[in-house]
PDB file of N, CA and C in Angstrom:
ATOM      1  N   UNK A   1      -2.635 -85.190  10.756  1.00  0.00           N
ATOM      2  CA  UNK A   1      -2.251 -84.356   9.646  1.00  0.00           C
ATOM      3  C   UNK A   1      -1.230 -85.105   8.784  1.00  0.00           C
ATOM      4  N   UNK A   2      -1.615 -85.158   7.451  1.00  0.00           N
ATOM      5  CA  UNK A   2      -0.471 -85.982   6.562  1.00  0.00           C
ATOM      6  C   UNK A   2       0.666 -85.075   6.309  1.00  0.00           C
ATOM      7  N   UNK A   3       1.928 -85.788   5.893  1.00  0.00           N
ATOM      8  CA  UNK A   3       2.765 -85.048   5.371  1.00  0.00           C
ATOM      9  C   UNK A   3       2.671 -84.573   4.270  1.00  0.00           C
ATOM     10  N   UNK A   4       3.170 -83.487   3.548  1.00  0.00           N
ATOM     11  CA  UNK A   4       3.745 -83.312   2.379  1.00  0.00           C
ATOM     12  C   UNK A   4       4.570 -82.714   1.891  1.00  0.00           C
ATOM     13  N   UNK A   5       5.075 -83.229   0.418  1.00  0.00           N
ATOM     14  CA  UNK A   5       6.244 -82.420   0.235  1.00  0.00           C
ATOM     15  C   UNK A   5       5.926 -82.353  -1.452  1.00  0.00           C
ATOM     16  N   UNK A   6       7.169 -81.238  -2.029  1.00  0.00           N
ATOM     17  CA  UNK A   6       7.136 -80.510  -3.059  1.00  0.00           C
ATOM     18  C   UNK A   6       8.579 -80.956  -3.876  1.00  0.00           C
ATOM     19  N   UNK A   7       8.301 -81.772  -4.727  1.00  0.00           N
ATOM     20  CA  UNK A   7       9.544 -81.813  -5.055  1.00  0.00           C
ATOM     21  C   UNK A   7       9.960 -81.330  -7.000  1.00  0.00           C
ATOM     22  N   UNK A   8      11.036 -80.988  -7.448  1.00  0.00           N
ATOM     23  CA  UNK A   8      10.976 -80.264  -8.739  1.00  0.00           C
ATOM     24  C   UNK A   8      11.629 -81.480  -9.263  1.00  0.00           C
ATOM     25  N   UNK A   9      11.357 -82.103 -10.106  1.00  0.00           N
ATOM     26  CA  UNK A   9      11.480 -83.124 -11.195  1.00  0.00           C
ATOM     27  C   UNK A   9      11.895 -82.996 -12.448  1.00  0.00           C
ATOM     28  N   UNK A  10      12.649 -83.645 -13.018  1.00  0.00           N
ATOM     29  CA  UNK A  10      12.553 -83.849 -14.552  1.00  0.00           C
ATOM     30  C   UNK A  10      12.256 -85.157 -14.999  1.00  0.00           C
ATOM     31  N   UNK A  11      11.019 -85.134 -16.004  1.00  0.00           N
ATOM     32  CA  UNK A  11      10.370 -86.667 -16.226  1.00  0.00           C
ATOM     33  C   UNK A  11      10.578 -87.078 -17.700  1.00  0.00           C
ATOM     34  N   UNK A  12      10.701 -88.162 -18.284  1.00  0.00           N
ATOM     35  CA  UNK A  12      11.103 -88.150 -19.747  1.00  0.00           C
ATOM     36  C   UNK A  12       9.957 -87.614 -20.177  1.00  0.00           C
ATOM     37  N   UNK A  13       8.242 -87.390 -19.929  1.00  0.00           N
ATOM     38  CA  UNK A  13       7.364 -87.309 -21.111  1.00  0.00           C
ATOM     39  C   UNK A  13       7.091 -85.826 -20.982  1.00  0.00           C
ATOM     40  N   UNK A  14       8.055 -85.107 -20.107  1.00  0.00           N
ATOM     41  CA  UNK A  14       7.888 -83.172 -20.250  1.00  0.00           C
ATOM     42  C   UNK A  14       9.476 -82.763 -20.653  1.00  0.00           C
ATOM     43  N   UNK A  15       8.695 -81.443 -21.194  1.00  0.00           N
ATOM     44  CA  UNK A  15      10.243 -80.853 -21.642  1.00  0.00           C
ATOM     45  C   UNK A  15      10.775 -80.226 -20.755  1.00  0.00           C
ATOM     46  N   UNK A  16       9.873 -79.465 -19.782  1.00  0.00           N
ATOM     47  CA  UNK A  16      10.277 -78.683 -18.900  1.00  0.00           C
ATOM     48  C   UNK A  16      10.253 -79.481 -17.543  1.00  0.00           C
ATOM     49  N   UNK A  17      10.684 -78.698 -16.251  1.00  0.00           N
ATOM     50  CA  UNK A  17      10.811 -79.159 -14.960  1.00  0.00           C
ATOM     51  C   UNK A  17       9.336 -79.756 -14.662  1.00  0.00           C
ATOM     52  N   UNK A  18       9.082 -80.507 -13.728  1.00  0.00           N
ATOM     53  CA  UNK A  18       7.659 -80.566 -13.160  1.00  0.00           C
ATOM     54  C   UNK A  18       7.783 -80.401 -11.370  1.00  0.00           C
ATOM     55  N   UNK A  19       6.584 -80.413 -10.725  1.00  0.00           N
ATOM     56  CA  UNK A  19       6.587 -79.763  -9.551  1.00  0.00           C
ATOM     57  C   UNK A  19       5.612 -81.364  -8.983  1.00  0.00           C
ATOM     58  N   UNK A  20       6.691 -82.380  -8.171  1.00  0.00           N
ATOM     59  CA  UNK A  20       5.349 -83.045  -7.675  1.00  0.00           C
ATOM     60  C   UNK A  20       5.259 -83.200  -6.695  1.00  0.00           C
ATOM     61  N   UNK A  21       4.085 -83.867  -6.539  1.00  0.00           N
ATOM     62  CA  UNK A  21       3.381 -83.033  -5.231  1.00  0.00           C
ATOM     63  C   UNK A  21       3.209 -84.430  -4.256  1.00  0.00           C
ATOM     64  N   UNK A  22       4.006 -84.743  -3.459  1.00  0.00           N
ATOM     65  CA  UNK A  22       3.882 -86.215  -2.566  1.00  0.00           C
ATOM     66  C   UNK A  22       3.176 -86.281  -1.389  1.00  0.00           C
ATOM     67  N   UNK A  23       2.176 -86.664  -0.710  1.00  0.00           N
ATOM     68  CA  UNK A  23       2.026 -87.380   0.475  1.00  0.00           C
ATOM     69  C   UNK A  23       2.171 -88.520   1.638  1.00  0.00           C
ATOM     70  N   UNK A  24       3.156 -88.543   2.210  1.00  0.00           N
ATOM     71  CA  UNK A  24       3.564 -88.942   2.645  1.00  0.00           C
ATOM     72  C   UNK A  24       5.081 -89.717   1.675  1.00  0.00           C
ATOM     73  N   UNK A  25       4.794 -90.929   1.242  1.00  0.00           N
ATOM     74  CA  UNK A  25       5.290 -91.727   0.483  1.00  0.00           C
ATOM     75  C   UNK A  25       4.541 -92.031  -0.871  1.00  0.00           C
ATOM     76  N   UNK A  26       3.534 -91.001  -1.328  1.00  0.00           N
ATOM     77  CA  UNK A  26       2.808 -91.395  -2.419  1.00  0.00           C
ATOM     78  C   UNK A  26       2.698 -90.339  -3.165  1.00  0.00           C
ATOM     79  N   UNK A  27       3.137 -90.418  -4.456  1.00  0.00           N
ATOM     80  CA  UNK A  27       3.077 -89.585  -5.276  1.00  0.00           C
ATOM     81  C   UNK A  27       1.617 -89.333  -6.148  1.00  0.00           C
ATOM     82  N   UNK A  28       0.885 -88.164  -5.325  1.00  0.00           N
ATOM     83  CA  UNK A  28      -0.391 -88.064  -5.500  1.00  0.00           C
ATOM     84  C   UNK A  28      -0.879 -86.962  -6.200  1.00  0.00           C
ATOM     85  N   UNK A  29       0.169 -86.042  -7.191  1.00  0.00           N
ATOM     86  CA  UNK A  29      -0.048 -85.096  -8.522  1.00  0.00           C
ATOM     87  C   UNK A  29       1.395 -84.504  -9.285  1.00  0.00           C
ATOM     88  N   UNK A  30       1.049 -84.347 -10.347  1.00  0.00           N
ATOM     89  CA  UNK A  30       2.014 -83.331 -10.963  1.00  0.00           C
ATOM     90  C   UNK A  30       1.755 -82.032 -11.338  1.00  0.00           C
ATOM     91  N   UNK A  31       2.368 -81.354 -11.387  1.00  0.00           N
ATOM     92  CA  UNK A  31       2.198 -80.196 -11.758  1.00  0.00           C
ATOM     93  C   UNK A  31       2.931 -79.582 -13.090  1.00  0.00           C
ATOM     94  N   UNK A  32       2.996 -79.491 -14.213  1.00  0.00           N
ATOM     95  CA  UNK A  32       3.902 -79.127 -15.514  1.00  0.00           C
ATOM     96  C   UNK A  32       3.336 -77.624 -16.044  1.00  0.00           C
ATOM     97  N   UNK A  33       4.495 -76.959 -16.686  1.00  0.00           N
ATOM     98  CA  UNK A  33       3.958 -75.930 -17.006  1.00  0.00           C
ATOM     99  C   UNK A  33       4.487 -75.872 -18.941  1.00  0.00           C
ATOM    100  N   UNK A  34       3.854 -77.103 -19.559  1.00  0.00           N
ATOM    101  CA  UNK A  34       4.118 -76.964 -20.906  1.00  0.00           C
ATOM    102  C   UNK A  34       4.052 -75.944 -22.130  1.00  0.00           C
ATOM    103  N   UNK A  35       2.384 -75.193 -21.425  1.00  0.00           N
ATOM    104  CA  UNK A  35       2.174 -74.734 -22.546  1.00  0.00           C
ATOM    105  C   UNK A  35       1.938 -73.084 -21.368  1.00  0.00           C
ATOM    106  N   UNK A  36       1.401 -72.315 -21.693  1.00  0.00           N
ATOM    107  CA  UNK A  36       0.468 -70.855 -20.876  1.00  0.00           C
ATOM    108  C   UNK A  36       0.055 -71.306 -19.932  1.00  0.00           C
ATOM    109  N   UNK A  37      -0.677 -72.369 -19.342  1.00  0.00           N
ATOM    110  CA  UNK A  37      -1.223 -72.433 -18.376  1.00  0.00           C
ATOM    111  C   UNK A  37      -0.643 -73.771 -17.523  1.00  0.00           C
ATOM    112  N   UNK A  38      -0.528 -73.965 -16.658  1.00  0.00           N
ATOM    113  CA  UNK A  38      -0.023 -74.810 -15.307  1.00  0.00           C
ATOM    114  C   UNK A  38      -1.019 -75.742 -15.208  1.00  0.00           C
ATOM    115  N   UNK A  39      -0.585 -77.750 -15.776  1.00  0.00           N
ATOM    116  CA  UNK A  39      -1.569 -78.618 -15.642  1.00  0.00           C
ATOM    117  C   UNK A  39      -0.958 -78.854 -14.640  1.00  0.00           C
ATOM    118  N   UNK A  40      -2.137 -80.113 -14.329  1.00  0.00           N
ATOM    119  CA  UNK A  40      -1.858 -80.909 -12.839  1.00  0.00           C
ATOM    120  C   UNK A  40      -2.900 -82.046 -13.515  1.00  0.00           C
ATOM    121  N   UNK A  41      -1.769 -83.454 -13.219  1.00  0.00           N
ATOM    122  CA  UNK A  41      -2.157 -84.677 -13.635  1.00  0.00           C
ATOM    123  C   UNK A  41      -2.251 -85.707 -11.998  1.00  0.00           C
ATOM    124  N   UNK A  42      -3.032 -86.009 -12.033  1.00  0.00           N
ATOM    125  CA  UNK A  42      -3.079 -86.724 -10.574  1.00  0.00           C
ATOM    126  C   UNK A  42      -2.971 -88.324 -10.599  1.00  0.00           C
ATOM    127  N   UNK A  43      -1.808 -89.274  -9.554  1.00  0.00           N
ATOM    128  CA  UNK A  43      -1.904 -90.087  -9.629  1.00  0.00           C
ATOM    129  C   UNK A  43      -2.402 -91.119  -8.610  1.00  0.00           C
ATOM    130  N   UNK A  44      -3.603 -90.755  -8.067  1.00  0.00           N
ATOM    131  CA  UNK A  44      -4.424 -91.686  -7.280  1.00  0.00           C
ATOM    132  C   UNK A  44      -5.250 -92.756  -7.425  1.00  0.00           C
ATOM    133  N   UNK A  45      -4.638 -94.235  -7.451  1.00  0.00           N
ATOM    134  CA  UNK A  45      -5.625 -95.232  -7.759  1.00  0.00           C
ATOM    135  C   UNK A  45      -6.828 -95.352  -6.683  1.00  0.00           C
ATOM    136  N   UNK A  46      -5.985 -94.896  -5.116  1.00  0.00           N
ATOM    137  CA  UNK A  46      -7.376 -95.368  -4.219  1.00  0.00           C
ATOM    138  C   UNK A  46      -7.735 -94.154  -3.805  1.00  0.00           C
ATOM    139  N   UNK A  47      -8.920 -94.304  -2.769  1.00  0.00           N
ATOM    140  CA  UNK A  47      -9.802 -92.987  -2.016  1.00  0.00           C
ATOM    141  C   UNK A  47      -8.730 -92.975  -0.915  1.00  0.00           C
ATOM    142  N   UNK A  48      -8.302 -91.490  -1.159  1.00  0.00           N
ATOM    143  CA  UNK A  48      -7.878 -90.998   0.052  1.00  0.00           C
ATOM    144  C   UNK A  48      -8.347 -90.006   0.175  1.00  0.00           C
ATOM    145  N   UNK A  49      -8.096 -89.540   1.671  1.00  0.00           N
ATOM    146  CA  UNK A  49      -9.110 -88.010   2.466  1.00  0.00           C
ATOM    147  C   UNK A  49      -7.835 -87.324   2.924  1.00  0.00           C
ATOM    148  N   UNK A  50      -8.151 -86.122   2.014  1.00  0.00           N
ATOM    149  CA  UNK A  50      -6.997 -84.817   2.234  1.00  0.00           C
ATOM    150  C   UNK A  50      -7.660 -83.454   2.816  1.00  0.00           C
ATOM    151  N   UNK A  51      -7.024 -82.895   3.633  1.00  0.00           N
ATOM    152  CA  UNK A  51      -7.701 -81.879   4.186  1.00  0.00           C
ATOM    153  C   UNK A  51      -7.586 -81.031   3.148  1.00  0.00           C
ATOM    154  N   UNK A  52      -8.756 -80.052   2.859  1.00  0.00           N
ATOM    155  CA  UNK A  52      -8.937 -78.879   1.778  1.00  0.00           C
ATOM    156  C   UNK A  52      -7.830 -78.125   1.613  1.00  0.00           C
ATOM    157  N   UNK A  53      -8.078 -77.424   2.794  1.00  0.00           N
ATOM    158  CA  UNK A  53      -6.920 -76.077   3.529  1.00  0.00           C
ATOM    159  C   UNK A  53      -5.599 -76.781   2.943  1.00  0.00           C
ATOM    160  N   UNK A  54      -4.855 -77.857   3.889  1.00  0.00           N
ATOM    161  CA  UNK A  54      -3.727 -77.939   3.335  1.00  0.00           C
ATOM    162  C   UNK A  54      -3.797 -78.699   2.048  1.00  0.00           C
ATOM    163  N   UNK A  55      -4.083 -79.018   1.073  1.00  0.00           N
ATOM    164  CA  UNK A  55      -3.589 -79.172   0.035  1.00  0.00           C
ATOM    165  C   UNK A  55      -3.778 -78.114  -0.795  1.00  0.00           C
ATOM    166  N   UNK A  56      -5.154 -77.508  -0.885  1.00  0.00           N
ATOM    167  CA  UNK A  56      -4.688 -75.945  -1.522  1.00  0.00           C
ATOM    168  C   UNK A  56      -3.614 -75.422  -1.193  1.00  0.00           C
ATOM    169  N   UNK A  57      -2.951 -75.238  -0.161  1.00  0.00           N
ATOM    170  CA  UNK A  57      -2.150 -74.631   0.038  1.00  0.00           C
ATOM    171  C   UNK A  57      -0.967 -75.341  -0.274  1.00  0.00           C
ATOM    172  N   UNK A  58      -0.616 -76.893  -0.382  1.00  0.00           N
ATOM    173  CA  UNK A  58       0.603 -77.332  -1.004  1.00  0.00           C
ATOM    174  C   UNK A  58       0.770 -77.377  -2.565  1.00  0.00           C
ATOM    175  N   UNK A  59      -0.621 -76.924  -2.844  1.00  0.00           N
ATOM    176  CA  UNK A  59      -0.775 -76.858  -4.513  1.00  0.00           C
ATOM    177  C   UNK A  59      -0.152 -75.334  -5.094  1.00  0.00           C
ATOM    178  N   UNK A  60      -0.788 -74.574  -4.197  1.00  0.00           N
ATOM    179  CA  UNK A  60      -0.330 -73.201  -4.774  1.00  0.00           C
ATOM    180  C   UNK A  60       0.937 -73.213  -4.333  1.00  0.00           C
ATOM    181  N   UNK A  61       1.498 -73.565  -2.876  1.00  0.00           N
ATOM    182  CA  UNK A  61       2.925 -73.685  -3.133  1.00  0.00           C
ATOM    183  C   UNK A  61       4.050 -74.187  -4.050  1.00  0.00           C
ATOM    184  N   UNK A  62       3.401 -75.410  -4.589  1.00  0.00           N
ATOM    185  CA  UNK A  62       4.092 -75.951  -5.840  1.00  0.00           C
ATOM    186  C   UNK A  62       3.723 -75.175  -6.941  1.00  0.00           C
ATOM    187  N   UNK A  63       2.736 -74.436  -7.182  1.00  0.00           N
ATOM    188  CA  UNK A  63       2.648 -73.485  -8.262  1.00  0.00           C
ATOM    189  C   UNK A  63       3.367 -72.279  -8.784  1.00  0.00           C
ATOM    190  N   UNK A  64       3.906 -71.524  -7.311  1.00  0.00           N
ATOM    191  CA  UNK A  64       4.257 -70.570  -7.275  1.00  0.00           C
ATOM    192  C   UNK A  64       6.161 -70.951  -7.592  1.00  0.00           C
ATOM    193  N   UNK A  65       6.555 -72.390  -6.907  1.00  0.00           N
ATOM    194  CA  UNK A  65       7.843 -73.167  -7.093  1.00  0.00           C
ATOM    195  C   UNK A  65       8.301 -73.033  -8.553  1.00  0.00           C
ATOM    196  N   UNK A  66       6.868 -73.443  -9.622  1.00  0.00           N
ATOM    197  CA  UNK A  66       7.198 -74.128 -10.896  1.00  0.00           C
ATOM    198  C   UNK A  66       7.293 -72.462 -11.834  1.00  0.00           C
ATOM    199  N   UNK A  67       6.630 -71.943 -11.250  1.00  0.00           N
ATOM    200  CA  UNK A  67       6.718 -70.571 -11.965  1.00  0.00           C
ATOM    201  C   UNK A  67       7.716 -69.917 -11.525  1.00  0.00           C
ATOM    202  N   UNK A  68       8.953 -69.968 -10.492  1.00  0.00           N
ATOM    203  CA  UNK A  68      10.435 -69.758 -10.533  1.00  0.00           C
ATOM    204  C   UNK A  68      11.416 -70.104 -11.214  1.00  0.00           C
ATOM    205  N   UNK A  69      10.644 -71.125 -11.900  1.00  0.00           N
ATOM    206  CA  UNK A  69      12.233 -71.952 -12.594  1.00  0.00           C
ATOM    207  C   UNK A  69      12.141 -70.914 -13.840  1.00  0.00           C
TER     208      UNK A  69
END
């Protein structure tokens, strides 16, 4: 099982907080809430294998994070 974690960011190219989303040591999405709706920009150059279950579930956790601030 990989790790992950949720961390709340401020990046120069958003205005607002962002929510990203790490595995292990690799920063493998963002999450911004610029406009009405909540993007997610992903930064994976190689194939990696993530279990479904938990990353839905670390996604909506960071979703539900970014919609507190």
């Amino acid at each position: 099982m990989k790790k992950f974690n949720i961390e709340i960011a401020s990046v120069p190219d958003k205005d607002n907080l962002v929510a990203e989303i790490w595995c292990e040591n690799i920063l493998i999405a963002e999450l911004s809430h610029e406009a009405e709706e909540i993007d997610i920009e992903f930064y994976i150059n190689d194939t990696i294998k993530f279990n479904l279950k938990e990353l839905i579930e670390i996604f909506e956790e960071a979703r539900k994070k970014l919609l507190q601030l």
